[in-house]
C-alpha atoms as a PDB file:
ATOM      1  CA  UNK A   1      84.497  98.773 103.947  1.00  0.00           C
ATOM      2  CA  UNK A   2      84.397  98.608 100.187  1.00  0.00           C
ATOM      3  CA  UNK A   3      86.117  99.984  98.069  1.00  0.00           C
ATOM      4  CA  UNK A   4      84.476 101.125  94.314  1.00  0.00           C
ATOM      5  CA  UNK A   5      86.262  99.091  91.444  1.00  0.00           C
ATOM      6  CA  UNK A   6      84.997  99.875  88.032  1.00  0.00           C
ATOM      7  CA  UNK A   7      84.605  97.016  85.694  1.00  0.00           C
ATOM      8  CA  UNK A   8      87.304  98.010  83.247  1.00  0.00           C
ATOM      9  CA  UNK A   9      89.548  98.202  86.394  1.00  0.00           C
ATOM     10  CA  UNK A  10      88.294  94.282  87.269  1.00  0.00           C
ATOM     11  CA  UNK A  11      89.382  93.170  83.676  1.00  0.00           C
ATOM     12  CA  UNK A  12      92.638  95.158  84.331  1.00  0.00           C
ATOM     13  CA  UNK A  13      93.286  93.418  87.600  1.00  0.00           C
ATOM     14  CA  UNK A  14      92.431  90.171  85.870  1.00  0.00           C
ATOM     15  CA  UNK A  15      95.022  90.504  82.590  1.00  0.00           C
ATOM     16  CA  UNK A  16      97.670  91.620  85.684  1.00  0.00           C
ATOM     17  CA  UNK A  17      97.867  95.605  84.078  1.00  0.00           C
ATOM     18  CA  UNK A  18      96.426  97.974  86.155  1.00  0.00           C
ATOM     19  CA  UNK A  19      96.112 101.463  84.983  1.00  0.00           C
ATOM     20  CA  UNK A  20      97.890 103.108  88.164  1.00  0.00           C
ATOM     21  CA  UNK A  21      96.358 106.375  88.039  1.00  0.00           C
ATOM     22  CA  UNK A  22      92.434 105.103  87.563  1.00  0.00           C
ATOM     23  CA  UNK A  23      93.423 102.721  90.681  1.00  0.00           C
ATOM     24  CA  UNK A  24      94.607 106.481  92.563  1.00  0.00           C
ATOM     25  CA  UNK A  25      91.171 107.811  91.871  1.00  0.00           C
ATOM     26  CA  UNK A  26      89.231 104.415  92.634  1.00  0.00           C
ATOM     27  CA  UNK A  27      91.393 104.759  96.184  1.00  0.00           C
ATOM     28  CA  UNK A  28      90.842 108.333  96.163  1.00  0.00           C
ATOM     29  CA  UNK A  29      86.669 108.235  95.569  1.00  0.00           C
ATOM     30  CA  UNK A  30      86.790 105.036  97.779  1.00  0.00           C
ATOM     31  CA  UNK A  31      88.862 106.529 100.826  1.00  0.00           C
ATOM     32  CA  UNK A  32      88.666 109.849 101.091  1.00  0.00           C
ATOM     33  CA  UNK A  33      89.275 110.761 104.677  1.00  0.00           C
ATOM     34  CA  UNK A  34      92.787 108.149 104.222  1.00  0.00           C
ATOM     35  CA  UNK A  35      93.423 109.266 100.946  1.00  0.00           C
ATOM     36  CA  UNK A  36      93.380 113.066 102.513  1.00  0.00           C
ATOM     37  CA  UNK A  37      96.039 111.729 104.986  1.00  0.00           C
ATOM     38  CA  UNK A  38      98.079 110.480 102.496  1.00  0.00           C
ATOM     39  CA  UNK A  39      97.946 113.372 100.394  1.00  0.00           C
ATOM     40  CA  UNK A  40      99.198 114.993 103.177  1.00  0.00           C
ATOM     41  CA  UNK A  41     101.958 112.814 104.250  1.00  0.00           C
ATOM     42  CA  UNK A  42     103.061 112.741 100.406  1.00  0.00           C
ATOM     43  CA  UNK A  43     103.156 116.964 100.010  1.00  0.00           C
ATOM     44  CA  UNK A  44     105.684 116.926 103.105  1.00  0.00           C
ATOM     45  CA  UNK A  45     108.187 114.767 101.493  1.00  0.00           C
ATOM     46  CA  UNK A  46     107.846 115.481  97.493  1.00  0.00           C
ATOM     47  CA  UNK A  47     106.768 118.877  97.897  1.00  0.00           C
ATOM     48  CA  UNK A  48     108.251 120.108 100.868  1.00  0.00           C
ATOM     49  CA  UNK A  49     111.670 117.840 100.914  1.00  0.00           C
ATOM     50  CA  UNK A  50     111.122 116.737 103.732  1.00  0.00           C
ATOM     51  CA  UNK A  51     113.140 112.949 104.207  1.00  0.00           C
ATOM     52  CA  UNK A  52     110.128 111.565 105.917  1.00  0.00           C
ATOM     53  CA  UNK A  53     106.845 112.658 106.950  1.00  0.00           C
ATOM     54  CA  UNK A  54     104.192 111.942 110.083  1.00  0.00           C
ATOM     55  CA  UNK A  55     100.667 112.361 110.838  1.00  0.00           C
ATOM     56  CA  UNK A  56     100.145 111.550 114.667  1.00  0.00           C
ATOM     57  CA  UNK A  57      96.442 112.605 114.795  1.00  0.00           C
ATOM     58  CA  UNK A  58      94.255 110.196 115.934  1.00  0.00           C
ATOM     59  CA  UNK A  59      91.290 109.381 113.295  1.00  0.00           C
ATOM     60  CA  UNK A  60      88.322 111.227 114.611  1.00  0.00           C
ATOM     61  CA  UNK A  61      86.199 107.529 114.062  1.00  0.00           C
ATOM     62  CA  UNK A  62      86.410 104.068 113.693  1.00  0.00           C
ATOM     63  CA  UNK A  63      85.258 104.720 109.880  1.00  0.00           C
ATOM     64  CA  UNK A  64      88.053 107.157 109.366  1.00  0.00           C
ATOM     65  CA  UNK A  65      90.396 104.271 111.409  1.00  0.00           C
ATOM     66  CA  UNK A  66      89.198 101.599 109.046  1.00  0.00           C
ATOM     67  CA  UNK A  67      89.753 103.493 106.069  1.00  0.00           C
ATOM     68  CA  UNK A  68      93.850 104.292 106.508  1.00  0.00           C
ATOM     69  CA  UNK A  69      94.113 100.207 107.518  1.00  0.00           C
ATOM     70  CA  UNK A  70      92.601  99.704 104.272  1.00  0.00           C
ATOM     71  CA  UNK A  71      94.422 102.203 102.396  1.00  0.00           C
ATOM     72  CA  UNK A  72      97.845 100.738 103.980  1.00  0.00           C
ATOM     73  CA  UNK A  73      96.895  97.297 102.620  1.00  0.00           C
ATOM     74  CA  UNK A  74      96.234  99.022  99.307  1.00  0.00           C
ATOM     75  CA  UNK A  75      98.641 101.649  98.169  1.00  0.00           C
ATOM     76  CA  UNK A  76     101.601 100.055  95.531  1.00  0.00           C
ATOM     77  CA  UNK A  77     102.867 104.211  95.477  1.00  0.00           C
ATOM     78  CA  UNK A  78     106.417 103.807  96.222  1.00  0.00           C
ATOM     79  CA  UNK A  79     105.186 104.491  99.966  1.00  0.00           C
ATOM     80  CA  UNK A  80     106.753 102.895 102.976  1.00  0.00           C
ATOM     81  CA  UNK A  81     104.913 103.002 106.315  1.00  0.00           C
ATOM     82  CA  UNK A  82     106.600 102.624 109.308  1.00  0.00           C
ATOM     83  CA  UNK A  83     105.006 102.668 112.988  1.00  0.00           C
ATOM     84  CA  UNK A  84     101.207 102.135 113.507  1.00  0.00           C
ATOM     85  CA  UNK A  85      97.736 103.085 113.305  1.00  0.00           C
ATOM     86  CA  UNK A  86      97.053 103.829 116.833  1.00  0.00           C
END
C-alpha cells in the first residue's frame, strides 16, 4: 500500500520540516477507510471527553486491515495506541 506524497512534501521530509497538516491530508487522501477510524477514535476523546476511546470492529478487508497498520506506523498526532489490530 502506498501512500500519495506530493513533491513539495518529499523536499519537506528531506530539509526535516514537515508541514503537519498537508501530511493529515496526504494520510487522509492516502487512507481513507483508517483515517475514518481515526477520526472517529479522535471525536470520542477531544470532542466528546471521553479519557480514552475504542473501535473493536473488525476491518471489513484485508485492504481496510492494511491500511490502519499503516496508518499506526504513520500518525506523529499526539496519539497513543494501545492493544492490537486484530
Amino acid at each position: 500500500m502506498s501512500l500519495n506524497v506530493s513533491a513539495t512534501l518529499v523536499q519537506q521530509a528531506a530539509a526535516g520540516d514537515v508541514d503537519e497538516h498537508a501530511f493529515a491530508e496526504m494520510i487522509h487522501h492516502s487512507l481513507p477507510y483508517a483515517w475514518g477510524i481515526v477520526e472517529k477514535l479522535a471525536h470520542s476523546v477531544h470532542q466528546e471527553g471521553e479519557e480514552w476511546a475504542n473501535y473493536a470492529v473488525a476491518p471489513p478487508s484485508e485492504q481496510s486491515r492494511a491500511q490502519l497498520l499503516r496508518v499506526v506506523g504513520e500518525m506523529p498526532f499526539g496519539v497513543r495506541w494501545s492493544g492490537t489490530l486484530s
